[in-house]
N, C-alpha and C. Protein backbone atom coordinates (compact mmCIF):
# COMPACT_ATOMS: atom_id res chain seq x y z
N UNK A 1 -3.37 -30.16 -11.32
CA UNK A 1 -2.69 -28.88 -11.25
C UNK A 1 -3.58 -27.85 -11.94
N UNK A 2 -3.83 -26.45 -11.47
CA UNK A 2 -4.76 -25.67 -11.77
C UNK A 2 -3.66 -24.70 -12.00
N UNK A 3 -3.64 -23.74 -13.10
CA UNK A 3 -2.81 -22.62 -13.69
C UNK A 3 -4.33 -21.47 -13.59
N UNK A 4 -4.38 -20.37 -12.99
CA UNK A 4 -4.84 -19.34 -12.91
C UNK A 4 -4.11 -17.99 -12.67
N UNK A 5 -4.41 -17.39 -12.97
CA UNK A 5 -3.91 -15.33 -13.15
C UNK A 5 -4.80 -14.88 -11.66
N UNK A 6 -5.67 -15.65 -11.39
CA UNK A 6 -6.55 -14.99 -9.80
C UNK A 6 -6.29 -16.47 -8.75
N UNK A 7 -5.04 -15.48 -7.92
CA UNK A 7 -4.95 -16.58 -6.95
C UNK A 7 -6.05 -16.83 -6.04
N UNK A 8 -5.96 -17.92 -5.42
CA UNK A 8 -6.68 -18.37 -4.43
C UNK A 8 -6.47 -18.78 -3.16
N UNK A 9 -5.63 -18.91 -2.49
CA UNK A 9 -4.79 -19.09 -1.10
C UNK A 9 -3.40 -18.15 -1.26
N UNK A 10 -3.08 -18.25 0.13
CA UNK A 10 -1.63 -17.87 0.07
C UNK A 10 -0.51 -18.51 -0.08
N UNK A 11 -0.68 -19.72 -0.40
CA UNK A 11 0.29 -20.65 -1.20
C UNK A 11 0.34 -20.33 -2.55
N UNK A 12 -0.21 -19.51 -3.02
CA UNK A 12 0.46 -19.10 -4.14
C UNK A 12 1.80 -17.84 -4.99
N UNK A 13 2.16 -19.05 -6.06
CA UNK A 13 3.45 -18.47 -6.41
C UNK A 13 3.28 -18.52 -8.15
N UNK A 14 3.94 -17.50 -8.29
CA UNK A 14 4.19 -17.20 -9.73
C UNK A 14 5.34 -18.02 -10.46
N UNK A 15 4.77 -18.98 -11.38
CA UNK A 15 5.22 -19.68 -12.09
C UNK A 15 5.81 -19.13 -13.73
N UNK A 16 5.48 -18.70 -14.20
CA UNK A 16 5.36 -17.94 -15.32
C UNK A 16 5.65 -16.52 -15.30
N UNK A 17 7.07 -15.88 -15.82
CA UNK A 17 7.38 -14.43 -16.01
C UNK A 17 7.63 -14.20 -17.13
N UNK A 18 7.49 -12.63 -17.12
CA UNK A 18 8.35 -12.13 -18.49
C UNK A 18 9.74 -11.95 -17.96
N UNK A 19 10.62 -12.13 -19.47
CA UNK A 19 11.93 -12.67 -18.67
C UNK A 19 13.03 -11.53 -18.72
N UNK A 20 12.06 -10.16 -19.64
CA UNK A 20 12.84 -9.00 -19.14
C UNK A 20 12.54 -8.54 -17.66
N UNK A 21 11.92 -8.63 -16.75
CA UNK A 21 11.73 -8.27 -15.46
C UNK A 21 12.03 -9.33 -14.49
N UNK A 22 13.34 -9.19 -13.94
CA UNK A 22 13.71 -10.46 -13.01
C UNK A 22 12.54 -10.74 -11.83
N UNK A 23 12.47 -11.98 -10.90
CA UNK A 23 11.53 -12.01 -9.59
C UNK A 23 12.30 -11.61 -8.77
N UNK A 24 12.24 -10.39 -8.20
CA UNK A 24 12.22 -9.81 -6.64
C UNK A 24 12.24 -11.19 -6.03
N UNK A 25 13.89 -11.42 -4.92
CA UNK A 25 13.49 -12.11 -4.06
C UNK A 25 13.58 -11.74 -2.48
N UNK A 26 13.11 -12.88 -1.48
CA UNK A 26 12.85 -12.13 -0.13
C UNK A 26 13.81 -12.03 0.56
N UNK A 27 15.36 -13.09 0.02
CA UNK A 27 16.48 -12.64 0.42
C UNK A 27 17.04 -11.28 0.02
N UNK A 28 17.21 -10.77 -0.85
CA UNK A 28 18.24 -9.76 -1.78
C UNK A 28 16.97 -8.42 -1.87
N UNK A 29 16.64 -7.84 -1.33
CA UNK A 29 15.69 -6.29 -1.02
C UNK A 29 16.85 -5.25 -1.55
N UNK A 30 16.50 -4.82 -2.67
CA UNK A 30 17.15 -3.93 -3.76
C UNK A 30 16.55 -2.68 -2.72
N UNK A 31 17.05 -1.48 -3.26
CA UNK A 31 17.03 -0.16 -2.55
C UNK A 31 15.71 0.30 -3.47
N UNK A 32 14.63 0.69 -2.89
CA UNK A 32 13.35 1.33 -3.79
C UNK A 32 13.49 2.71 -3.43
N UNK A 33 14.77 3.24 -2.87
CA UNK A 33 14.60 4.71 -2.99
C UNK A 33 14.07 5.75 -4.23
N UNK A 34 14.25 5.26 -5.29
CA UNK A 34 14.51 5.87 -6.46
C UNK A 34 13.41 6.13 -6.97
N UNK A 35 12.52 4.65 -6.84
CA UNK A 35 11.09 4.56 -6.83
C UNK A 35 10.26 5.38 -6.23
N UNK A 36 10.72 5.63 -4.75
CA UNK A 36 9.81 6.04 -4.11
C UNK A 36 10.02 7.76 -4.58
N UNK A 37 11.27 8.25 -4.49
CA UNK A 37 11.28 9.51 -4.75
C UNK A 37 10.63 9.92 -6.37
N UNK A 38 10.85 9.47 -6.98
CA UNK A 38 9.82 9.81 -8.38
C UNK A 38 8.95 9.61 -8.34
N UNK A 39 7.96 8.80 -7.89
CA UNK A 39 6.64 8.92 -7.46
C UNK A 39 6.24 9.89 -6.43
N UNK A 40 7.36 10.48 -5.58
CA UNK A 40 6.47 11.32 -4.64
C UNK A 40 7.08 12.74 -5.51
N UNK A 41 7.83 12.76 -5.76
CA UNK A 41 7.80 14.04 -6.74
C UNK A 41 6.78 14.18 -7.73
N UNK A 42 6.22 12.90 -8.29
CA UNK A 42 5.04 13.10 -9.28
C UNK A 42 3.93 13.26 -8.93
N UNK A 43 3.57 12.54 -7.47
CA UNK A 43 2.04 12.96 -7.21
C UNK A 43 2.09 14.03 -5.90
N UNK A 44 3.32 14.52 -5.35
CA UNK A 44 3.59 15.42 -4.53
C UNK A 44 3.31 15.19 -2.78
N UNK A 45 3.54 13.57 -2.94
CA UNK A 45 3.13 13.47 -1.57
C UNK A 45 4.63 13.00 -0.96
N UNK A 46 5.30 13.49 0.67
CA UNK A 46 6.22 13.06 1.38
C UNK A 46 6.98 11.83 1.02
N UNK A 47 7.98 11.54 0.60
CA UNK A 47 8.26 10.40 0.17
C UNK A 47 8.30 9.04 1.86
N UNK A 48 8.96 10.24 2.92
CA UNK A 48 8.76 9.38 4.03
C UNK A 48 7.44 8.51 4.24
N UNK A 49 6.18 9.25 3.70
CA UNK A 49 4.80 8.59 3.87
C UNK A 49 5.01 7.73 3.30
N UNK A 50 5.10 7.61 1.38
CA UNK A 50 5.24 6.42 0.87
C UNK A 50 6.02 5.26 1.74
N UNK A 51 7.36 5.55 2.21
CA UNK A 51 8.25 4.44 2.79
C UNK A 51 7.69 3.96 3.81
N UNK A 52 6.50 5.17 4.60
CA UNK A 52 6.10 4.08 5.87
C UNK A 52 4.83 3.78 5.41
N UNK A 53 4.03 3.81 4.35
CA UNK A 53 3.17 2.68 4.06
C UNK A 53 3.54 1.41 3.45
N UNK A 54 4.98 1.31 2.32
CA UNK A 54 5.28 0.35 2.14
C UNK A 54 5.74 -0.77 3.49
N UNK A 55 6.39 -0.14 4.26
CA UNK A 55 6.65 -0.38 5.64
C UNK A 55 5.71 -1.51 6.49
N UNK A 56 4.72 -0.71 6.87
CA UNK A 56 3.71 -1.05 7.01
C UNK A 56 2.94 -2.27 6.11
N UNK A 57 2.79 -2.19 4.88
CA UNK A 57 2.11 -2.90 4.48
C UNK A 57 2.91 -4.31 3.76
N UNK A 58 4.56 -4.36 3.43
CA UNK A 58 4.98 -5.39 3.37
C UNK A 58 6.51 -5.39 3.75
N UNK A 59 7.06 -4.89 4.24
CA UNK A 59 8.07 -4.15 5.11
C UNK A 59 9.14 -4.44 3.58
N UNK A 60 9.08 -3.92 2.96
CA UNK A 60 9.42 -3.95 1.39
C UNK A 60 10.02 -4.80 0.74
N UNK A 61 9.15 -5.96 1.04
CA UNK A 61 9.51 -7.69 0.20
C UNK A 61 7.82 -7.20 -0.71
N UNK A 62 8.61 -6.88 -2.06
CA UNK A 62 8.18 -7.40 -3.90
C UNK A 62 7.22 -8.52 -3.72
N UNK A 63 7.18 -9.06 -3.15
CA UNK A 63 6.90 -10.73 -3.52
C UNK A 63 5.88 -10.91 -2.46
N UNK A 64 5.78 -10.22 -1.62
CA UNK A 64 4.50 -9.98 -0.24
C UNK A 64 2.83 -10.24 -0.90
N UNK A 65 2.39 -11.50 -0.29
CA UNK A 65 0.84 -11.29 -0.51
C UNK A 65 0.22 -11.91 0.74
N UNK A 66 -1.32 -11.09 0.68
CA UNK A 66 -2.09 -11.38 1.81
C UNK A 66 -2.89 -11.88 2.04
N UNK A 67 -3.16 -12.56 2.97
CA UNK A 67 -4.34 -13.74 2.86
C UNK A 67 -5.59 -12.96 2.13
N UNK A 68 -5.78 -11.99 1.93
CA UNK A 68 -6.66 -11.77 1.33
C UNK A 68 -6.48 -11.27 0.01
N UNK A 69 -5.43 -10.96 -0.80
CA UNK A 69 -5.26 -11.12 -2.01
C UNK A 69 -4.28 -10.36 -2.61
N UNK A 70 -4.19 -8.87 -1.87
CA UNK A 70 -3.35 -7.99 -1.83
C UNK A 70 -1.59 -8.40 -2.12
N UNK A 71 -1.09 -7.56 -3.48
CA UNK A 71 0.10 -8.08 -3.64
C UNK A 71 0.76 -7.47 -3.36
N UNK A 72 2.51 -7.62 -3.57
CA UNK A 72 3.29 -6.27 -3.43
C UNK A 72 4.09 -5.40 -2.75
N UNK A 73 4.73 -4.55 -2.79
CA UNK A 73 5.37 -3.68 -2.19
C UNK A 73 4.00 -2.98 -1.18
N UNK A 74 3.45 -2.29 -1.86
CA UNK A 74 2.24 -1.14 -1.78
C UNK A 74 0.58 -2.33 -1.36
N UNK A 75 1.23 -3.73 -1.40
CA UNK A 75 -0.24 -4.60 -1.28
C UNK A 75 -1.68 -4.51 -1.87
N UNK A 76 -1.56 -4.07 -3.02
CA UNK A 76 -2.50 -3.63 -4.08
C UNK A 76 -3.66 -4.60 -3.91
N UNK A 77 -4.64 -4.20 -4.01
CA UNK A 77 -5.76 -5.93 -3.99
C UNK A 77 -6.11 -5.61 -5.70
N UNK A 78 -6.44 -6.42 -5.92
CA UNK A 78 -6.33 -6.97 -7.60
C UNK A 78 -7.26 -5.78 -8.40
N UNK A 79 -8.06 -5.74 -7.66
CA UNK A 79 -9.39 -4.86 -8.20
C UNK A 79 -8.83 -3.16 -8.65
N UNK A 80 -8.05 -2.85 -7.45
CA UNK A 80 -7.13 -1.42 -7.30
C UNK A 80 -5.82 -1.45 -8.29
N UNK A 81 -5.40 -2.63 -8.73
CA UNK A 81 -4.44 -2.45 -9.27
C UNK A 81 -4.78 -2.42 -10.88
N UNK A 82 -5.99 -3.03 -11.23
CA UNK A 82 -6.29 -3.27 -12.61
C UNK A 82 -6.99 -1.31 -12.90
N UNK A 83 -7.29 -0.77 -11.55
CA UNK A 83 -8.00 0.60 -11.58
C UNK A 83 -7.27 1.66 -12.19
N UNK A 84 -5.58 0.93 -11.58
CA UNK A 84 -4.49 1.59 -11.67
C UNK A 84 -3.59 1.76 -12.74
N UNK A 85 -4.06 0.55 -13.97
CA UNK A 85 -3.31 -0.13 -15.14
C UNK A 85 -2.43 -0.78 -14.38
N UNK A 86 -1.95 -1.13 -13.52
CA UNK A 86 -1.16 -1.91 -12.94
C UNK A 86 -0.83 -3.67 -13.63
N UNK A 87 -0.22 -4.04 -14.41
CA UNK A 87 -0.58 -5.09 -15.17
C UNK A 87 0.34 -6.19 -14.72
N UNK A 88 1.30 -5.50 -13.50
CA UNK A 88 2.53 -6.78 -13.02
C UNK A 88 2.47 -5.87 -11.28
N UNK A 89 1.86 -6.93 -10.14
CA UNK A 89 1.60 -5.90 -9.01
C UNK A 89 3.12 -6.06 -8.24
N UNK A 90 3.79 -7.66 -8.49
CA UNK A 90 4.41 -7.56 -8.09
C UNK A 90 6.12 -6.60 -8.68
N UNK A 91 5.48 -6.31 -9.42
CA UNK A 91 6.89 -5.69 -10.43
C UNK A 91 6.86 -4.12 -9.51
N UNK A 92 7.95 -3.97 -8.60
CA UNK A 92 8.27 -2.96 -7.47
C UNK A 92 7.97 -1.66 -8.25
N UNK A 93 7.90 -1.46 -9.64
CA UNK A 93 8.03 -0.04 -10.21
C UNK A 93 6.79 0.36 -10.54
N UNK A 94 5.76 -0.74 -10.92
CA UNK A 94 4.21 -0.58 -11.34
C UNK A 94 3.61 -0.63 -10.17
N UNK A 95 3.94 -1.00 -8.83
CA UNK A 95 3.27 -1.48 -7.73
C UNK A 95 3.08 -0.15 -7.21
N UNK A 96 4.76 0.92 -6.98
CA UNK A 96 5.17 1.66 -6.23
C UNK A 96 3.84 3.05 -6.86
N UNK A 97 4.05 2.74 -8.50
CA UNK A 97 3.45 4.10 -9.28
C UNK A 97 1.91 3.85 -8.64
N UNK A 98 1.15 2.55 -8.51
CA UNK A 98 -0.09 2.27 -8.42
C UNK A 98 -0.43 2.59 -7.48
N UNK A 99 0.34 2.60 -6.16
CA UNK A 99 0.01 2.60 -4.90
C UNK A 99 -0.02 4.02 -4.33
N UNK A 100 1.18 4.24 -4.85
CA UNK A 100 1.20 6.31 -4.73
C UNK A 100 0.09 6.81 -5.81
N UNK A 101 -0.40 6.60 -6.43
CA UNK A 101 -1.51 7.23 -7.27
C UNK A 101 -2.31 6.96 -6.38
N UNK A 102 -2.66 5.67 -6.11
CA UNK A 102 -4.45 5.77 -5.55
C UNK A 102 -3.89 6.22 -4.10
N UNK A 103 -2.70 6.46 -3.30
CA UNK A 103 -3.09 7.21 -1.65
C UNK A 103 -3.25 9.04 -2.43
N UNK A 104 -2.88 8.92 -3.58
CA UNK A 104 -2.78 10.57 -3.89
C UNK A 104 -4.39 11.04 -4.61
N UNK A 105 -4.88 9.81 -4.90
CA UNK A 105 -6.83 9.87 -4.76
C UNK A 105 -7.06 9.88 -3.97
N UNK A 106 -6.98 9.48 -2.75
CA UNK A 106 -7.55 9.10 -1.73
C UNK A 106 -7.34 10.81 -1.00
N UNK A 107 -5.71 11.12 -0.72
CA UNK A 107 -5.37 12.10 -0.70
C UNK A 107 -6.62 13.11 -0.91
N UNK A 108 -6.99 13.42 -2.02
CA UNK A 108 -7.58 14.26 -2.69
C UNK A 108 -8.97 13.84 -2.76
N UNK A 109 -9.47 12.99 -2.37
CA UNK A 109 -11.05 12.53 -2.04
C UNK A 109 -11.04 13.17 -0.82
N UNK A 110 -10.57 12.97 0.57
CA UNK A 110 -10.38 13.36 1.92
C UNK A 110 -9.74 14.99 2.00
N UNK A 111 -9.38 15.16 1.25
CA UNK A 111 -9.03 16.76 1.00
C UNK A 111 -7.72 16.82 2.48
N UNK A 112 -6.92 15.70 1.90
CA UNK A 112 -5.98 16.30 2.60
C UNK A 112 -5.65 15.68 3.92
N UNK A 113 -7.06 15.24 4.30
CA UNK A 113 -6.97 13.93 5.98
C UNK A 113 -5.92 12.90 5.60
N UNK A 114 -5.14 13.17 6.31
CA UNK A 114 -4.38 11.81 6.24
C UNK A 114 -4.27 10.62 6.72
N UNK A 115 -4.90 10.89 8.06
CA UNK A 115 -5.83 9.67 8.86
C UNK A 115 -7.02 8.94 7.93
N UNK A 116 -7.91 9.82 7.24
CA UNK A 116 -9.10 9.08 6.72
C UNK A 116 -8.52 8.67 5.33
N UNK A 117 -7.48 9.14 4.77
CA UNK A 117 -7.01 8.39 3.74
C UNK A 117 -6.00 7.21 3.66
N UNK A 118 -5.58 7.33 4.96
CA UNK A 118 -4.98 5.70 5.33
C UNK A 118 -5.80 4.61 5.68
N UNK A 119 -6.59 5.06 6.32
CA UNK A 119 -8.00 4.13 6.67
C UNK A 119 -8.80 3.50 5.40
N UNK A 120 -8.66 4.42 4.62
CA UNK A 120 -9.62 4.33 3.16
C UNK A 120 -8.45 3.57 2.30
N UNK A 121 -7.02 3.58 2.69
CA UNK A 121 -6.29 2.64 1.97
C UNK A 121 -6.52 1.14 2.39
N UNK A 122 -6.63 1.08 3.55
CA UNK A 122 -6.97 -0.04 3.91
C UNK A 122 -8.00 -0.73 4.27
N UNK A 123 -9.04 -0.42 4.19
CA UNK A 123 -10.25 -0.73 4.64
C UNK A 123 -11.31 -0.43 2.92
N UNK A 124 -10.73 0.61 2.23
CA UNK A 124 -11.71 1.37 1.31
C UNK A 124 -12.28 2.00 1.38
N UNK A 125 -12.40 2.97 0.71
CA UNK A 125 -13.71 4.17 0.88
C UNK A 125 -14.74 3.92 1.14
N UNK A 126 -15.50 2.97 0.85
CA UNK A 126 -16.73 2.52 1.31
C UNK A 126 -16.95 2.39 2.37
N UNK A 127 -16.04 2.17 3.27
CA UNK A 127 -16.07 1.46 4.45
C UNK A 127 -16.14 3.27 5.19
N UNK A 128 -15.01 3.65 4.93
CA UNK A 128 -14.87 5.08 5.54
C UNK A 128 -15.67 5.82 5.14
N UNK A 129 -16.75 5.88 4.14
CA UNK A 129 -18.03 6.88 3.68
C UNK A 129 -18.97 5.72 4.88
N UNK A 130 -19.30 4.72 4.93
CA UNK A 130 -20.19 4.37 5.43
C UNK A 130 -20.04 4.36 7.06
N UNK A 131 -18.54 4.57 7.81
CA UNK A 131 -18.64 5.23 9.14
C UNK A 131 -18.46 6.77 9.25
N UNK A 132 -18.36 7.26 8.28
CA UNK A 132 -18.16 8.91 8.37
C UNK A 132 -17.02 8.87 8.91
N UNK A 133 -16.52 8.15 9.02
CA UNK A 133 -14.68 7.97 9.53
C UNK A 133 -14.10 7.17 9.40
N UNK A 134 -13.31 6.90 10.49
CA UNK A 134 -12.34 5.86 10.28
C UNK A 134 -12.87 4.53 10.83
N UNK A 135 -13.40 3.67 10.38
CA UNK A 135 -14.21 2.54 10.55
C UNK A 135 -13.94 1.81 12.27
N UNK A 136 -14.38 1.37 12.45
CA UNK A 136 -14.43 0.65 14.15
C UNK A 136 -14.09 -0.63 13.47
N UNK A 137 -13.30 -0.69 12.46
CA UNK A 137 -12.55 -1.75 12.84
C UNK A 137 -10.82 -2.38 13.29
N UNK A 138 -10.68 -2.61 14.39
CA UNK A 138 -9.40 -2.92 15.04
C UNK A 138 -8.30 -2.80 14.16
N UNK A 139 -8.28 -3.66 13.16
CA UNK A 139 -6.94 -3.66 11.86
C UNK A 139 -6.92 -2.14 11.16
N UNK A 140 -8.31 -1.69 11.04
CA UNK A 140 -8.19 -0.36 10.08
C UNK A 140 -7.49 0.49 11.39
N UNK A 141 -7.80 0.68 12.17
CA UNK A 141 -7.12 1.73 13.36
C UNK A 141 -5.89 1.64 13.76
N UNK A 142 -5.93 0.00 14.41
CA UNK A 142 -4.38 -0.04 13.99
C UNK A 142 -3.20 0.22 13.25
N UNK A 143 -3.40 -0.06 11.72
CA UNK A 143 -3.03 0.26 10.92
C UNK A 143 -2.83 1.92 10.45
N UNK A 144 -4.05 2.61 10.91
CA UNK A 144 -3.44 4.22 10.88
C UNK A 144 -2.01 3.92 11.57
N UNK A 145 -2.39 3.88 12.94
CA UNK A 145 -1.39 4.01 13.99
C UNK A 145 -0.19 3.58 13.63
N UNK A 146 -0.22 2.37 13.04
CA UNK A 146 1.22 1.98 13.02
C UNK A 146 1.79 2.86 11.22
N UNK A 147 1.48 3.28 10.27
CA UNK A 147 1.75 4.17 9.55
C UNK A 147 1.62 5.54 10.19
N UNK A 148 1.38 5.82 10.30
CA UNK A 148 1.24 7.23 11.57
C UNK A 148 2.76 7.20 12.31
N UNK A 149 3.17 5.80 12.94
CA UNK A 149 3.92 5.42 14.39
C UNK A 149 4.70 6.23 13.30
N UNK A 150 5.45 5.10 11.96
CA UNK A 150 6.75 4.67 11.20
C UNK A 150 6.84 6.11 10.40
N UNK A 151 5.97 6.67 10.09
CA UNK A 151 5.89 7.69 9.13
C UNK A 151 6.39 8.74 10.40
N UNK A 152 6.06 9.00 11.22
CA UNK A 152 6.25 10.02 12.35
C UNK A 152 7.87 10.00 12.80
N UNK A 153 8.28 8.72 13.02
CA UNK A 153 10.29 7.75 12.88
C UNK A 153 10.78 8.16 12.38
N UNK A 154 10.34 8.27 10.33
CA UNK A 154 11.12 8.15 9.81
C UNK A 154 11.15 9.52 9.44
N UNK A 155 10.46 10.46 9.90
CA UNK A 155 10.51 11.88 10.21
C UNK A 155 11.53 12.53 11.05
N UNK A 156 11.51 11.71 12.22
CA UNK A 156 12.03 12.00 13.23
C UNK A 156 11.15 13.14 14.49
N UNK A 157 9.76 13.05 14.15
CA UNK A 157 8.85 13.60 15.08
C UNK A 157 7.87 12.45 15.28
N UNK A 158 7.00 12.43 16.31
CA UNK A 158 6.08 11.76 16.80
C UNK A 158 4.62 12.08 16.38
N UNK A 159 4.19 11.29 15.37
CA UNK A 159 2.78 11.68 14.76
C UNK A 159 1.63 10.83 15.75
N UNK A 160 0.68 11.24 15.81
CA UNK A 160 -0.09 9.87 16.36
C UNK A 160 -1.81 10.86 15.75
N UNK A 161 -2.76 9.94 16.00
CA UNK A 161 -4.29 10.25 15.70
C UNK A 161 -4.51 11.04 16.55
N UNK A 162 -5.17 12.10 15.64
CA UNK A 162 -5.81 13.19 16.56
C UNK A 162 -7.14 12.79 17.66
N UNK A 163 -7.48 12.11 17.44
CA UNK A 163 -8.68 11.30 18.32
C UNK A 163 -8.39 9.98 18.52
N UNK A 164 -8.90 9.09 19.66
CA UNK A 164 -8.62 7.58 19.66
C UNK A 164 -9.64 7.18 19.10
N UNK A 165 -11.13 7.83 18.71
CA UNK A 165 -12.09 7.46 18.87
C UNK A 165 -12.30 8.02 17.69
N UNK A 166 -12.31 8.59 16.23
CA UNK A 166 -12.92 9.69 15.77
C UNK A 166 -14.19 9.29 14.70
N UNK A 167 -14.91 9.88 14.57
CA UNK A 167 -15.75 9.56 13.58
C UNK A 167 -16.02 10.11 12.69
């Protein structure tokens, strides 16, 4: 039996809590309205955006991780969340603050693109400085689109990419 803090597959589960913060489970999805609206009042971004990236990225199961490492509500990858002070990713209130901070960098790196800062959520800036856009890769595009689709829903207008192609 191996006990580590850096998982390694997606069979992993948290054994060990602090026992003032209950575990989020995937039956019982508590309401993160509250969350989401104080964070978008604090970093001033749409709260609908926040709800359709959480949406998007773990359709708001706490307890969500990805084969590639990403935890969470907001799917933080470990590196972004330690950037973030984030010290519990799955804890819905540190996840929500971490995740709306860095799209409200990203935000503000892109001056405002909201396409190249969803892309850069998911893919990374690197990736999006090194195509001058939104990367040619299938998941990163997709992924606008389908935050774009849900965010545009839960608006009640139809958002979509200004280009299919853009660079």
């Amino acid at each position: 039996m191996t006990f580590t803090n850096v998982p390694t597959h997606g069979g992993f589960r948290r054994v060990l809590r602090d026992p003032k913060r209950p575990i989020a489970s995937a039956a019982f999805k508590p309401s993160y309205d509250a969350l989401i609206r104080t964070a978008s009042d604090r970093y001033n971004i749409d709260a609908d955006l926040i709800r359709a990236v959480i949406k998007t990225e773990s359709d708001f199961d706490a307890t969500a991780r990805s084969r590639k490492g990403a935890m969470g509500l907001m799917q933080l990858m470990p590196d972004t969340a330690r950037f973030h002070n984030v010290s519990d990713a799955y804890n819905p209130e540190e996840n929500v603050e971490g995740g709306v901070r860095h799209l409200r960098m990203l935000l503000d790196r892109y001056r405002g693109d909201l396409e190249l800062s969803l892309a850069a959520y998911n893919a990374g800036s690197g990736a999006v400085e090194k195509h001058r856009g939104i990367p040619p890769f299938s998941e990163t595009r997709e992924y606008v689109r389908r935050v774009l689709h849900v965010y545009g829903s839960y608006r009640g207008e139809a958002l979509q990419i200004s280009s299919p192609v853009r660079q």
